[in-house]
PDB file of N, CA and C in Angstrom:
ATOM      1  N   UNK A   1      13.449 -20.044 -13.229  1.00  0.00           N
ATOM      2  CA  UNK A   1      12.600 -20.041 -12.046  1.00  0.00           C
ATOM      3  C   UNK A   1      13.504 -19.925 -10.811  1.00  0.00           C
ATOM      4  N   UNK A   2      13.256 -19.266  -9.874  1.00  0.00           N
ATOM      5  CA  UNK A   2      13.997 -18.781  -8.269  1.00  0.00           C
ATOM      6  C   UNK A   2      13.467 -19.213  -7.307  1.00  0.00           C
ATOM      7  N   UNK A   3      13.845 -20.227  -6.775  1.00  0.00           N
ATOM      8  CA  UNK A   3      13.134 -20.390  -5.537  1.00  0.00           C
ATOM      9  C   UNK A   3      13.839 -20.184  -4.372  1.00  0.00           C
ATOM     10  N   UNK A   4      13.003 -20.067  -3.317  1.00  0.00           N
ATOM     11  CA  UNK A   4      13.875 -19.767  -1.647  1.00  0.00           C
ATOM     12  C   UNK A   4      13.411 -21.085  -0.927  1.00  0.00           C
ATOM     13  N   UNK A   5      13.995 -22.015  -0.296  1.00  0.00           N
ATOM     14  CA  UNK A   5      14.180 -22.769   0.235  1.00  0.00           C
ATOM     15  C   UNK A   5      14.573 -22.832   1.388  1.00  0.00           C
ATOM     16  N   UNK A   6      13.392 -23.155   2.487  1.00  0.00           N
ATOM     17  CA  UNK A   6      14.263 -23.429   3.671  1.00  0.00           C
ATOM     18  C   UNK A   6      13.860 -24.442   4.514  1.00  0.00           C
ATOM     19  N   UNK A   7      14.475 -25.197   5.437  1.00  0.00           N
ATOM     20  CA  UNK A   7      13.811 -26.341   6.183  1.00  0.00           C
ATOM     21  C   UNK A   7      13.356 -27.314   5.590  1.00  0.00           C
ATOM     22  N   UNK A   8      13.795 -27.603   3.954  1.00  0.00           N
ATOM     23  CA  UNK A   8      13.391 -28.622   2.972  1.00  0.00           C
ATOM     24  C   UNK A   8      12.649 -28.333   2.818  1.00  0.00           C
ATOM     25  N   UNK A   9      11.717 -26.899   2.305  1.00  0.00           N
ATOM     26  CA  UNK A   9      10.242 -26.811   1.935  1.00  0.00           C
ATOM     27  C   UNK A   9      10.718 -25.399   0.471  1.00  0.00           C
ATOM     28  N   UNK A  10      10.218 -25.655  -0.241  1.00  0.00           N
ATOM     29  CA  UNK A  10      10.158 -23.974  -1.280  1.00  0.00           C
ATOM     30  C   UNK A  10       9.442 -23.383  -0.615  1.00  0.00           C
ATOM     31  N   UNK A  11       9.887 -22.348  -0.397  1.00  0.00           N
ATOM     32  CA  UNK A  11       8.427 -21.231   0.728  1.00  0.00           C
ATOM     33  C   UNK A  11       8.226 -20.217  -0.463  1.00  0.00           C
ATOM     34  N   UNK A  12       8.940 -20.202  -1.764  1.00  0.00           N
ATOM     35  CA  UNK A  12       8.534 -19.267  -2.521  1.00  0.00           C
ATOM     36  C   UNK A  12       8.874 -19.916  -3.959  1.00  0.00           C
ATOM     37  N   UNK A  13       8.203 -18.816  -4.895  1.00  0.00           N
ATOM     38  CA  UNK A  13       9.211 -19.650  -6.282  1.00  0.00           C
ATOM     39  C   UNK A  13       8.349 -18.647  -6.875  1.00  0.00           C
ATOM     40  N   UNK A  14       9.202 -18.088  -8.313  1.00  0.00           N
ATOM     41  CA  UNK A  14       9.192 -17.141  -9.132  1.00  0.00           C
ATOM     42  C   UNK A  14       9.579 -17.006 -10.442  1.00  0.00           C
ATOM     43  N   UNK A  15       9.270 -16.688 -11.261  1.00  0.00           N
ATOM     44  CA  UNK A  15      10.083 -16.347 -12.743  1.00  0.00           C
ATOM     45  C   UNK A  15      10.203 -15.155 -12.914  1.00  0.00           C
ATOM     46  N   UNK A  16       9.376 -14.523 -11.578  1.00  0.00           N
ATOM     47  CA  UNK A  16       9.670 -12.827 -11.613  1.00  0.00           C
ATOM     48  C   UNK A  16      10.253 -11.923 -10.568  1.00  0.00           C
ATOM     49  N   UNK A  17      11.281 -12.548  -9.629  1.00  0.00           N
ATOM     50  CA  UNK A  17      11.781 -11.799  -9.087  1.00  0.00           C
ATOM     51  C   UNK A  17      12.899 -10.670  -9.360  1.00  0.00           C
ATOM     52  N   UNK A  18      12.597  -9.832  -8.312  1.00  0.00           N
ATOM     53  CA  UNK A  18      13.549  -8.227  -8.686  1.00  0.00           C
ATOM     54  C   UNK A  18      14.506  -8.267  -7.654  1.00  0.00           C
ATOM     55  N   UNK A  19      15.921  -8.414  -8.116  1.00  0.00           N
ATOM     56  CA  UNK A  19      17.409  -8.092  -7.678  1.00  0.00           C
ATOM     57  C   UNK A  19      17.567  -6.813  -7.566  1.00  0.00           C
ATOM     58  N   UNK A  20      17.738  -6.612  -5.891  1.00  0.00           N
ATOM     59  CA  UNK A  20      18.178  -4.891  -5.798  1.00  0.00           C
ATOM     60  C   UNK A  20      18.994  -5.564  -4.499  1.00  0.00           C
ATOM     61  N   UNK A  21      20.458  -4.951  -4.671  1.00  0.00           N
ATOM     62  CA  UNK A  21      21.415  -5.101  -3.407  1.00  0.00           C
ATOM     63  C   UNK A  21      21.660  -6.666  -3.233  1.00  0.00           C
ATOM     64  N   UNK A  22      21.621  -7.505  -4.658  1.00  0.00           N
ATOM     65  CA  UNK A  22      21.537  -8.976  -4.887  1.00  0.00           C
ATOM     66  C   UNK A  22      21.264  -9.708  -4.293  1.00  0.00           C
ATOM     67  N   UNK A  23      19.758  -8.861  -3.683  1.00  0.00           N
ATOM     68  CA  UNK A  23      18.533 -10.060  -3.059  1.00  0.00           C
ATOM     69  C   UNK A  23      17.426 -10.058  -3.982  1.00  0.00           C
ATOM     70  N   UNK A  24      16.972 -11.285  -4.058  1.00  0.00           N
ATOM     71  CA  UNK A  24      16.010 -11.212  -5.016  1.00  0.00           C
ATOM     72  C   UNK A  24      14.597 -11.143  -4.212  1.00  0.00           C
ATOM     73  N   UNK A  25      13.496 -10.282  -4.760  1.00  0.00           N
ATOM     74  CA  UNK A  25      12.409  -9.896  -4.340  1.00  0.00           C
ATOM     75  C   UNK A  25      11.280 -10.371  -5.005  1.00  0.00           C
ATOM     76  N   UNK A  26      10.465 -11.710  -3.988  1.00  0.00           N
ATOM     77  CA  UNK A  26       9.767 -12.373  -4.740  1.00  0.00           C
ATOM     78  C   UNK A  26       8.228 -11.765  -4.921  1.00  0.00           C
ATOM     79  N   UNK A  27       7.237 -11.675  -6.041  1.00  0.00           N
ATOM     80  CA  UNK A  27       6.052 -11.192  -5.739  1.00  0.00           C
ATOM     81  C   UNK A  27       5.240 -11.554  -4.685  1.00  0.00           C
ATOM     82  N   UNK A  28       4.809 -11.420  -3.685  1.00  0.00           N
ATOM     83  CA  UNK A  28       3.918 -11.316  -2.946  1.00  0.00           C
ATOM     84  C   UNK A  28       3.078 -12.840  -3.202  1.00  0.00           C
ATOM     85  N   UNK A  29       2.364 -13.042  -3.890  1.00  0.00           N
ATOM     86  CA  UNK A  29       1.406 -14.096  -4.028  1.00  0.00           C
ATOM     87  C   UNK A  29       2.086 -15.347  -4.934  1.00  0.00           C
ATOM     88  N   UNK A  30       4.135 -15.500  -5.242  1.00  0.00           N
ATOM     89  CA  UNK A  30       4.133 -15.858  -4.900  1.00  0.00           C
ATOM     90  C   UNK A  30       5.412 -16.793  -3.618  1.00  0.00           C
ATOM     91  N   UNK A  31       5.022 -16.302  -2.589  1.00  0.00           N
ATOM     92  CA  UNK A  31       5.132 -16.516  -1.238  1.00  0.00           C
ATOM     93  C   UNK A  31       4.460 -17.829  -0.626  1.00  0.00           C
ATOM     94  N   UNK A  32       4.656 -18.575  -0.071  1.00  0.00           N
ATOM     95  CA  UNK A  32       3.358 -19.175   0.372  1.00  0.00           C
ATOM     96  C   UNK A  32       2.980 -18.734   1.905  1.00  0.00           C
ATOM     97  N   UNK A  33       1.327 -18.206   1.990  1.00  0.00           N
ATOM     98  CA  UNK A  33       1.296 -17.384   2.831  1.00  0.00           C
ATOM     99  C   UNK A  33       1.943 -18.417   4.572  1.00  0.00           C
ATOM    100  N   UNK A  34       1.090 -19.579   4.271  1.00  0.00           N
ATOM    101  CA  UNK A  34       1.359 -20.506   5.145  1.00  0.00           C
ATOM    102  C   UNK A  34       2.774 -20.569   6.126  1.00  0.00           C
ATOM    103  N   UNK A  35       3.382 -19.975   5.855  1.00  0.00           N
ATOM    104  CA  UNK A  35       4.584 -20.088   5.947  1.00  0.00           C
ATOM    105  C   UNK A  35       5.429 -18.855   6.925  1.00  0.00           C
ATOM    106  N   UNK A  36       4.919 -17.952   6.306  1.00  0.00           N
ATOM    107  CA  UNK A  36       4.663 -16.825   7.837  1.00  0.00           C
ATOM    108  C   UNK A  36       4.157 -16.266   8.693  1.00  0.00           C
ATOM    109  N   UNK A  37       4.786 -15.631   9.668  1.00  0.00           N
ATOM    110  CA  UNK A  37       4.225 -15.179  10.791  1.00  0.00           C
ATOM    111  C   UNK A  37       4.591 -13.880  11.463  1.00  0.00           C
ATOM    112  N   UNK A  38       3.814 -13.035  12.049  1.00  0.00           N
ATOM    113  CA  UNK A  38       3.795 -11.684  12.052  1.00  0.00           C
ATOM    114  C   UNK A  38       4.988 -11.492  12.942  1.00  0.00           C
ATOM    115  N   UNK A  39       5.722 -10.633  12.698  1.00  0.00           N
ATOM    116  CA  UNK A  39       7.195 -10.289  13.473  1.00  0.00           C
ATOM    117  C   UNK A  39       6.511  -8.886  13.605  1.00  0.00           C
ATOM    118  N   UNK A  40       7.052  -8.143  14.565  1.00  0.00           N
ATOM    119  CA  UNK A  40       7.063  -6.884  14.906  1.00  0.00           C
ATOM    120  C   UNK A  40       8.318  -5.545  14.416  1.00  0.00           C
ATOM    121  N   UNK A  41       9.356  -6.324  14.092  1.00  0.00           N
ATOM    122  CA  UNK A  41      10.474  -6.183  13.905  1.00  0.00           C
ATOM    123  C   UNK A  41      10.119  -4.654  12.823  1.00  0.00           C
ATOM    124  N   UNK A  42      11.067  -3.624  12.738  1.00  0.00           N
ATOM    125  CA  UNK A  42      10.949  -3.403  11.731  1.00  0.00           C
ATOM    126  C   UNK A  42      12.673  -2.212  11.628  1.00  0.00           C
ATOM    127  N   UNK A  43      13.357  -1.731  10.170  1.00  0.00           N
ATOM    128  CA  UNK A  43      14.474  -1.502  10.074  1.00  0.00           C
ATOM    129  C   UNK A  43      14.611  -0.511   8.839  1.00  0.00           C
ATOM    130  N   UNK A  44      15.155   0.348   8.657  1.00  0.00           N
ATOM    131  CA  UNK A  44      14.836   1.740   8.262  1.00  0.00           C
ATOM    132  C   UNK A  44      15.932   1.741   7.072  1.00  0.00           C
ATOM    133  N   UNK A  45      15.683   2.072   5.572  1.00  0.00           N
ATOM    134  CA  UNK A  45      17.001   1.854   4.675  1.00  0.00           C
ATOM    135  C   UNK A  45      16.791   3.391   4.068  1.00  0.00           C
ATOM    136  N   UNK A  46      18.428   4.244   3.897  1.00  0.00           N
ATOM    137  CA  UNK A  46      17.647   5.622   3.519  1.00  0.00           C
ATOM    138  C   UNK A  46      17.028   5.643   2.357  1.00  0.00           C
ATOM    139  N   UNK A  47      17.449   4.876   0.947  1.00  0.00           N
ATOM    140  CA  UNK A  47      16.676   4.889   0.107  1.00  0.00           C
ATOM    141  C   UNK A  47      16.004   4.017  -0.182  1.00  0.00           C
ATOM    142  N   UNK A  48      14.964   2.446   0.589  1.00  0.00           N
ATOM    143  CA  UNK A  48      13.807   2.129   0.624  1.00  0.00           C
ATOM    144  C   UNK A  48      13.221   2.503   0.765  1.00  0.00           C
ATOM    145  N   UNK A  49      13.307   2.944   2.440  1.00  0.00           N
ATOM    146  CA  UNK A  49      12.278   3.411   3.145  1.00  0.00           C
ATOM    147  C   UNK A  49      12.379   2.350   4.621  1.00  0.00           C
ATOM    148  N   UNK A  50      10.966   1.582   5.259  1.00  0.00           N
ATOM    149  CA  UNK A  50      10.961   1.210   6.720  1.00  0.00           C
ATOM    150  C   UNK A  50      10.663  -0.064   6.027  1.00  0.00           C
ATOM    151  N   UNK A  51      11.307  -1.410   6.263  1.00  0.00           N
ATOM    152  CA  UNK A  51      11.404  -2.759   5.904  1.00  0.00           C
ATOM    153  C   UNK A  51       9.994  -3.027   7.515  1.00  0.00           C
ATOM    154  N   UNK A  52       9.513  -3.836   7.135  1.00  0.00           N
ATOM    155  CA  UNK A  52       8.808  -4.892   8.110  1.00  0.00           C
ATOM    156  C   UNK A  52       9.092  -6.234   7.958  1.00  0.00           C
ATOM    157  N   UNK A  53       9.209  -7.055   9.203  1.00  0.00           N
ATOM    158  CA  UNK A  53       9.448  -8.386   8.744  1.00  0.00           C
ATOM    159  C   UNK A  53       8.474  -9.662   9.017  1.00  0.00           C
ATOM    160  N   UNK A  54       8.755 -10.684   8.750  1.00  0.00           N
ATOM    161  CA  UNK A  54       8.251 -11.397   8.653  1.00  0.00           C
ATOM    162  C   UNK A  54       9.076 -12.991   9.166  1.00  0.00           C
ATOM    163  N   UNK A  55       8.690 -13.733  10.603  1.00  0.00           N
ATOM    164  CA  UNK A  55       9.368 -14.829  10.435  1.00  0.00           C
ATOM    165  C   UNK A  55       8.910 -16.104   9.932  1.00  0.00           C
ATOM    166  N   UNK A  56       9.798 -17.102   9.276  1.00  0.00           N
ATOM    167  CA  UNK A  56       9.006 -18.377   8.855  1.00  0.00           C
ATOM    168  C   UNK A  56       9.361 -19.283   9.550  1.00  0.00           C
ATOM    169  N   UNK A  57       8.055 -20.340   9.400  1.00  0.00           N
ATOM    170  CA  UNK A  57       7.914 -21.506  10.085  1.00  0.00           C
ATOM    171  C   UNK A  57       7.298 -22.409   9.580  1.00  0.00           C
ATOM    172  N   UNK A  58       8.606 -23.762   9.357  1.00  0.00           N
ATOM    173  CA  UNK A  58       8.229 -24.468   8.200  1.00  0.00           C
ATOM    174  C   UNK A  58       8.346 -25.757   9.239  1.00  0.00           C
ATOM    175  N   UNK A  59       7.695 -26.988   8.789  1.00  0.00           N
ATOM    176  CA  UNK A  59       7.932 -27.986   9.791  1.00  0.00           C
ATOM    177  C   UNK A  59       8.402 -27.760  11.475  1.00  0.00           C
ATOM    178  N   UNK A  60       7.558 -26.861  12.043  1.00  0.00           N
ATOM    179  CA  UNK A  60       7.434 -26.757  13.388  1.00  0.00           C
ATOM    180  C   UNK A  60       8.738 -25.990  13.588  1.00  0.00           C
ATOM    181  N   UNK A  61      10.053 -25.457  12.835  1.00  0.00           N
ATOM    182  CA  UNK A  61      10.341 -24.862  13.234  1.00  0.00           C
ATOM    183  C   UNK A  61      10.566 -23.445  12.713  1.00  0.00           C
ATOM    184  N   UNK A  62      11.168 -22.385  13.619  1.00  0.00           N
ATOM    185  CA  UNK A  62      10.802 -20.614  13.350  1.00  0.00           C
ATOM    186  C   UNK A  62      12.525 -20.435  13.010  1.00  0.00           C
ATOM    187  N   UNK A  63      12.017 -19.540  12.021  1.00  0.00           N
ATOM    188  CA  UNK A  63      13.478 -18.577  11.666  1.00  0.00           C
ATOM    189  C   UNK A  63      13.077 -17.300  11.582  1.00  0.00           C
ATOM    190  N   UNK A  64      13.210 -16.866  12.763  1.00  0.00           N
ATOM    191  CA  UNK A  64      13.089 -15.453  13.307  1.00  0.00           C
ATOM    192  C   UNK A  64      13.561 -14.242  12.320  1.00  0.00           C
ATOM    193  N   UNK A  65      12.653 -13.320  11.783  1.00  0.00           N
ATOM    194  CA  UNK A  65      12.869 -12.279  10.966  1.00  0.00           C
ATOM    195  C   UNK A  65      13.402 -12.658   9.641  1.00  0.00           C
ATOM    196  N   UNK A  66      13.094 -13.643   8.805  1.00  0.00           N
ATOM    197  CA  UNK A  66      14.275 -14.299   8.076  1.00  0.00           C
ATOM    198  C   UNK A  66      13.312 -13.678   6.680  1.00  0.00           C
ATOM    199  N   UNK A  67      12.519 -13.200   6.678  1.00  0.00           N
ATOM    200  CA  UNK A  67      11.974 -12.621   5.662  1.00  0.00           C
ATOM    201  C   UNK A  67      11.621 -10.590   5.377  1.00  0.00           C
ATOM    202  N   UNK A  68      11.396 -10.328   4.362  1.00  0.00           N
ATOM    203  CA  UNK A  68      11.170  -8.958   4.837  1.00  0.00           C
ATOM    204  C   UNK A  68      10.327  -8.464   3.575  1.00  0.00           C
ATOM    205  N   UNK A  69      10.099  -7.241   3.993  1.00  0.00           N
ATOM    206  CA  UNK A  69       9.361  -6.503   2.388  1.00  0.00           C
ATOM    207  C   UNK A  69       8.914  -4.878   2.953  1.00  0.00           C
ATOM    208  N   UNK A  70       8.703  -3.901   1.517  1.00  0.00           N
ATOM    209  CA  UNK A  70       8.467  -2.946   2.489  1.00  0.00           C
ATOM    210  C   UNK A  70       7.382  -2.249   1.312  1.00  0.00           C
ATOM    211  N   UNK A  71       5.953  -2.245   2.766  1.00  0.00           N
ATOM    212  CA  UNK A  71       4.813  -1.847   2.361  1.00  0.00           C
ATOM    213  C   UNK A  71       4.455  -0.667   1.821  1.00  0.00           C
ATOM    214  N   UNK A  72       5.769  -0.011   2.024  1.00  0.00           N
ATOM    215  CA  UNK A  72       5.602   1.489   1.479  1.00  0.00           C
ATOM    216  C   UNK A  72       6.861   2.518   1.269  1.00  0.00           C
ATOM    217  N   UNK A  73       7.356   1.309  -0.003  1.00  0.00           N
ATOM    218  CA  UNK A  73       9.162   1.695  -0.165  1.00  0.00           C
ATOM    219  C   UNK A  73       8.626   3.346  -0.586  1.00  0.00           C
ATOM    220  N   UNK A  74      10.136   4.137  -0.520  1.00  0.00           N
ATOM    221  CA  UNK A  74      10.212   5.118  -1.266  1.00  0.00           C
ATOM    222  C   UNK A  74      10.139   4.978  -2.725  1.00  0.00           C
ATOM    223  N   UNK A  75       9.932   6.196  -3.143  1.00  0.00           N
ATOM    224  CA  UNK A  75      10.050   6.268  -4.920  1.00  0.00           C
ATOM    225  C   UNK A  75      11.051   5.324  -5.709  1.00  0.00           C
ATOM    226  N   UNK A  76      12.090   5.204  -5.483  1.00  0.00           N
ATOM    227  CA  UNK A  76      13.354   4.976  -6.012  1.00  0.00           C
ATOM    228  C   UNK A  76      13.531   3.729  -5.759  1.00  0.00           C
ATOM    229  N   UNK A  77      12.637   2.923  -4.503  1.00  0.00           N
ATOM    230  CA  UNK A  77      12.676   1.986  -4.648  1.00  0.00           C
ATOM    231  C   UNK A  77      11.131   1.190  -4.707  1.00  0.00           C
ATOM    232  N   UNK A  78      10.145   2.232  -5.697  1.00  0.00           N
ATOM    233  CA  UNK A  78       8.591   1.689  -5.808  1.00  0.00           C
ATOM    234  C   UNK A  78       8.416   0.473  -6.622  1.00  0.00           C
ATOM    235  N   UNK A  79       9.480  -0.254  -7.277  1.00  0.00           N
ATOM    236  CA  UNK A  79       9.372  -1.297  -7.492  1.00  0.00           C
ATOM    237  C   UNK A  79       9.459  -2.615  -7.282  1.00  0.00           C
ATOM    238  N   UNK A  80       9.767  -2.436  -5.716  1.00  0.00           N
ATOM    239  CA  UNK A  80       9.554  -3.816  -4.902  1.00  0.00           C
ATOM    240  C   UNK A  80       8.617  -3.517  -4.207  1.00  0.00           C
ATOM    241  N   UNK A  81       8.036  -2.710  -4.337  1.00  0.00           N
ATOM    242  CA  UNK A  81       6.464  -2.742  -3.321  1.00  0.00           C
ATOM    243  C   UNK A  81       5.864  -4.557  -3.691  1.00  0.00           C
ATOM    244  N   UNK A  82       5.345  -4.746  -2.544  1.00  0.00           N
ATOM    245  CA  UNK A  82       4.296  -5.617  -2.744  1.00  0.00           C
ATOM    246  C   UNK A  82       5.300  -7.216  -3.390  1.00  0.00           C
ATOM    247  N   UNK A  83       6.526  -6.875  -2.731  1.00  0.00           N
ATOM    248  CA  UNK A  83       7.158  -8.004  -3.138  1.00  0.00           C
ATOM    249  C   UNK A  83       8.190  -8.090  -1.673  1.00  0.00           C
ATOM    250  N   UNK A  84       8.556  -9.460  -1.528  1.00  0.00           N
ATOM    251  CA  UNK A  84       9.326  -9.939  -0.425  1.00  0.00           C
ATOM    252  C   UNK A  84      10.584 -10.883  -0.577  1.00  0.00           C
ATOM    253  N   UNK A  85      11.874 -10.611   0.309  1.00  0.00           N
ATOM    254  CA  UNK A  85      12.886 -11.298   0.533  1.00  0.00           C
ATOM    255  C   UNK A  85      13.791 -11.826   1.586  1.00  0.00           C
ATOM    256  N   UNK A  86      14.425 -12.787   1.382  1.00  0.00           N
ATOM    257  CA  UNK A  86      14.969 -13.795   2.421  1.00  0.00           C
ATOM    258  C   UNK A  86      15.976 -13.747   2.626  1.00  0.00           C
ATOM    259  N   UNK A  87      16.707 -14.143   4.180  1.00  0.00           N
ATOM    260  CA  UNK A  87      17.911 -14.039   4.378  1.00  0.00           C
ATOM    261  C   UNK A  87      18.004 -15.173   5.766  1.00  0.00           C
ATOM    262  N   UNK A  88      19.047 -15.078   6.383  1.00  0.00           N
ATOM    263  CA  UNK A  88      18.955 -16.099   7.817  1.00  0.00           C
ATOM    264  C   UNK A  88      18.807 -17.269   7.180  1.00  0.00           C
ATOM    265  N   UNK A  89      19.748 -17.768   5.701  1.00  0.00           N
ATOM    266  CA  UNK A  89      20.135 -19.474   5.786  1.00  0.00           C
ATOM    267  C   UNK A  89      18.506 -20.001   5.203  1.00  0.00           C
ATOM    268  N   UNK A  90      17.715 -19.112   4.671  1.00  0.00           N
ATOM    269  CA  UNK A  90      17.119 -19.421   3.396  1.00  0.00           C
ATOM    270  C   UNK A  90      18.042 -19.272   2.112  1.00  0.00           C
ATOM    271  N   UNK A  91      17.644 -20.583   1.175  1.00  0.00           N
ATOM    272  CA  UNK A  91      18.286 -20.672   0.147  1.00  0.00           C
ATOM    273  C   UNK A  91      17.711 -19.779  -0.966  1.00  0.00           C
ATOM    274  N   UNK A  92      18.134 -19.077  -1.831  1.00  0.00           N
ATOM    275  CA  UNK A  92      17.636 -18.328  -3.353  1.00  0.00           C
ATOM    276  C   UNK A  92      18.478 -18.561  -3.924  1.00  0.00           C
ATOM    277  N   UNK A  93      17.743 -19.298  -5.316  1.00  0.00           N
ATOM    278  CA  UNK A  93      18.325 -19.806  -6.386  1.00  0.00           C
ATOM    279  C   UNK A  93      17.600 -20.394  -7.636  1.00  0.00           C
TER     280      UNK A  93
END
Protein backbone atom coordinates (compact mmCIF):
# COMPACT_ATOMS: atom_id res chain seq x y z
CA UNK A 1 0.00 0.00 0.00
CA UNK A 2 1.45 3.84 -0.99
CA UNK A 3 0.47 6.49 0.69
CA UNK A 4 1.22 10.40 0.31
CA UNK A 5 1.33 12.14 3.41
CA UNK A 6 1.35 15.54 4.23
CA UNK A 7 0.70 17.91 7.23
CA UNK A 8 0.16 14.59 9.32
CA UNK A 9 -2.86 13.63 7.27
CA UNK A 10 -2.75 10.56 4.28
CA UNK A 11 -4.32 12.69 1.54
CA UNK A 12 -4.07 9.54 -0.57
CA UNK A 13 -3.39 5.76 -0.32
CA UNK A 14 -3.24 3.04 -2.96
CA UNK A 15 -2.28 -0.53 -3.87
CA UNK A 16 -2.48 0.77 -7.35
CA UNK A 17 -0.32 3.35 -8.13
CA UNK A 18 1.66 3.93 -11.56
CA UNK A 19 5.51 4.96 -11.40
CA UNK A 20 6.47 6.99 -14.45
CA UNK A 21 9.67 9.38 -13.93
CA UNK A 22 9.56 7.72 -10.13
CA UNK A 23 6.48 9.48 -9.15
CA UNK A 24 3.91 7.46 -8.25
CA UNK A 25 0.39 8.19 -9.76
CA UNK A 26 -2.40 7.66 -7.47
CA UNK A 27 -6.03 6.70 -8.93
CA UNK A 28 -8.18 9.48 -8.80
CA UNK A 29 -10.85 8.26 -6.24
CA UNK A 30 -8.24 7.31 -4.36
CA UNK A 31 -7.30 10.94 -3.46
CA UNK A 32 -9.25 12.41 -0.84
CA UNK A 33 -11.21 14.95 -2.64
CA UNK A 34 -11.36 17.11 0.59
CA UNK A 35 -8.12 17.94 0.41
CA UNK A 36 -7.85 19.99 -2.75
CA UNK A 37 -8.20 23.02 -4.27
CA UNK A 38 -8.42 24.44 -7.72
CA UNK A 39 -4.95 25.94 -8.84
CA UNK A 40 -4.88 27.54 -12.17
CA UNK A 41 -1.43 26.58 -12.70
CA UNK A 42 -0.77 24.55 -15.55
CA UNK A 43 2.88 22.99 -17.30
CA UNK A 44 3.45 21.34 -20.60
CA UNK A 45 5.65 17.77 -20.75
CA UNK A 46 6.53 16.80 -24.52
CA UNK A 47 5.54 13.36 -24.02
CA UNK A 48 2.50 13.73 -21.42
CA UNK A 49 1.04 16.30 -22.67
CA UNK A 50 -0.44 19.76 -20.39
CA UNK A 51 -0.24 18.76 -16.44
CA UNK A 52 -2.97 20.85 -14.37
CA UNK A 53 -2.56 21.32 -10.82
CA UNK A 54 -3.94 21.08 -7.90
CA UNK A 55 -3.05 22.69 -4.32
CA UNK A 56 -3.62 20.94 -0.88
CA UNK A 57 -4.91 22.02 2.23
CA UNK A 58 -4.77 19.99 5.11
CA UNK A 59 -5.29 21.41 8.68
CA UNK A 60 -5.74 25.06 7.59
CA UNK A 61 -2.72 25.01 5.88
CA UNK A 62 -1.99 25.33 1.68
CA UNK A 63 0.81 23.76 -0.27
CA UNK A 64 0.61 25.55 -3.33
CA UNK A 65 0.60 23.36 -6.62
CA UNK A 66 1.90 20.38 -4.65
CA UNK A 67 -0.28 18.04 -6.59
CA UNK A 68 -0.85 17.39 -10.33
CA UNK A 69 -2.48 15.06 -13.01
CA UNK A 70 -3.16 15.33 -16.60
CA UNK A 71 -6.73 15.24 -17.93
CA UNK A 72 -5.73 14.52 -21.25
CA UNK A 73 -2.16 12.90 -21.31
CA UNK A 74 -0.89 11.97 -24.71
CA UNK A 75 -0.96 8.38 -26.04
CA UNK A 76 2.27 7.24 -24.60
CA UNK A 77 1.40 8.45 -21.60
CA UNK A 78 -2.69 7.26 -21.61
CA UNK A 79 -2.09 5.44 -18.67
CA UNK A 80 -2.08 7.91 -16.02
CA UNK A 81 -5.10 9.53 -17.21
CA UNK A 82 -7.45 9.96 -14.45
CA UNK A 83 -4.74 9.46 -11.91
CA UNK A 84 -2.71 12.08 -9.72
CA UNK A 85 0.75 12.99 -8.09
CA UNK A 86 2.66 14.76 -5.39
CA UNK A 87 5.57 16.71 -4.86
CA UNK A 88 6.46 20.05 -2.58
CA UNK A 89 7.44 17.86 0.76
CA UNK A 90 4.45 15.47 0.40
CA UNK A 91 5.56 12.17 1.57
CA UNK A 92 5.08 8.78 -0.98
CA UNK A 93 5.69 5.68 0.39
Amino acid sequence: MVKAIWNGAVIAESDATIVVEGNHYFPREAVDPAVLAPSATMTVCPWKGTAHYHSIVVHGATNPDAAWYYPEPKDAAARIKNHVAFWRGVVVG
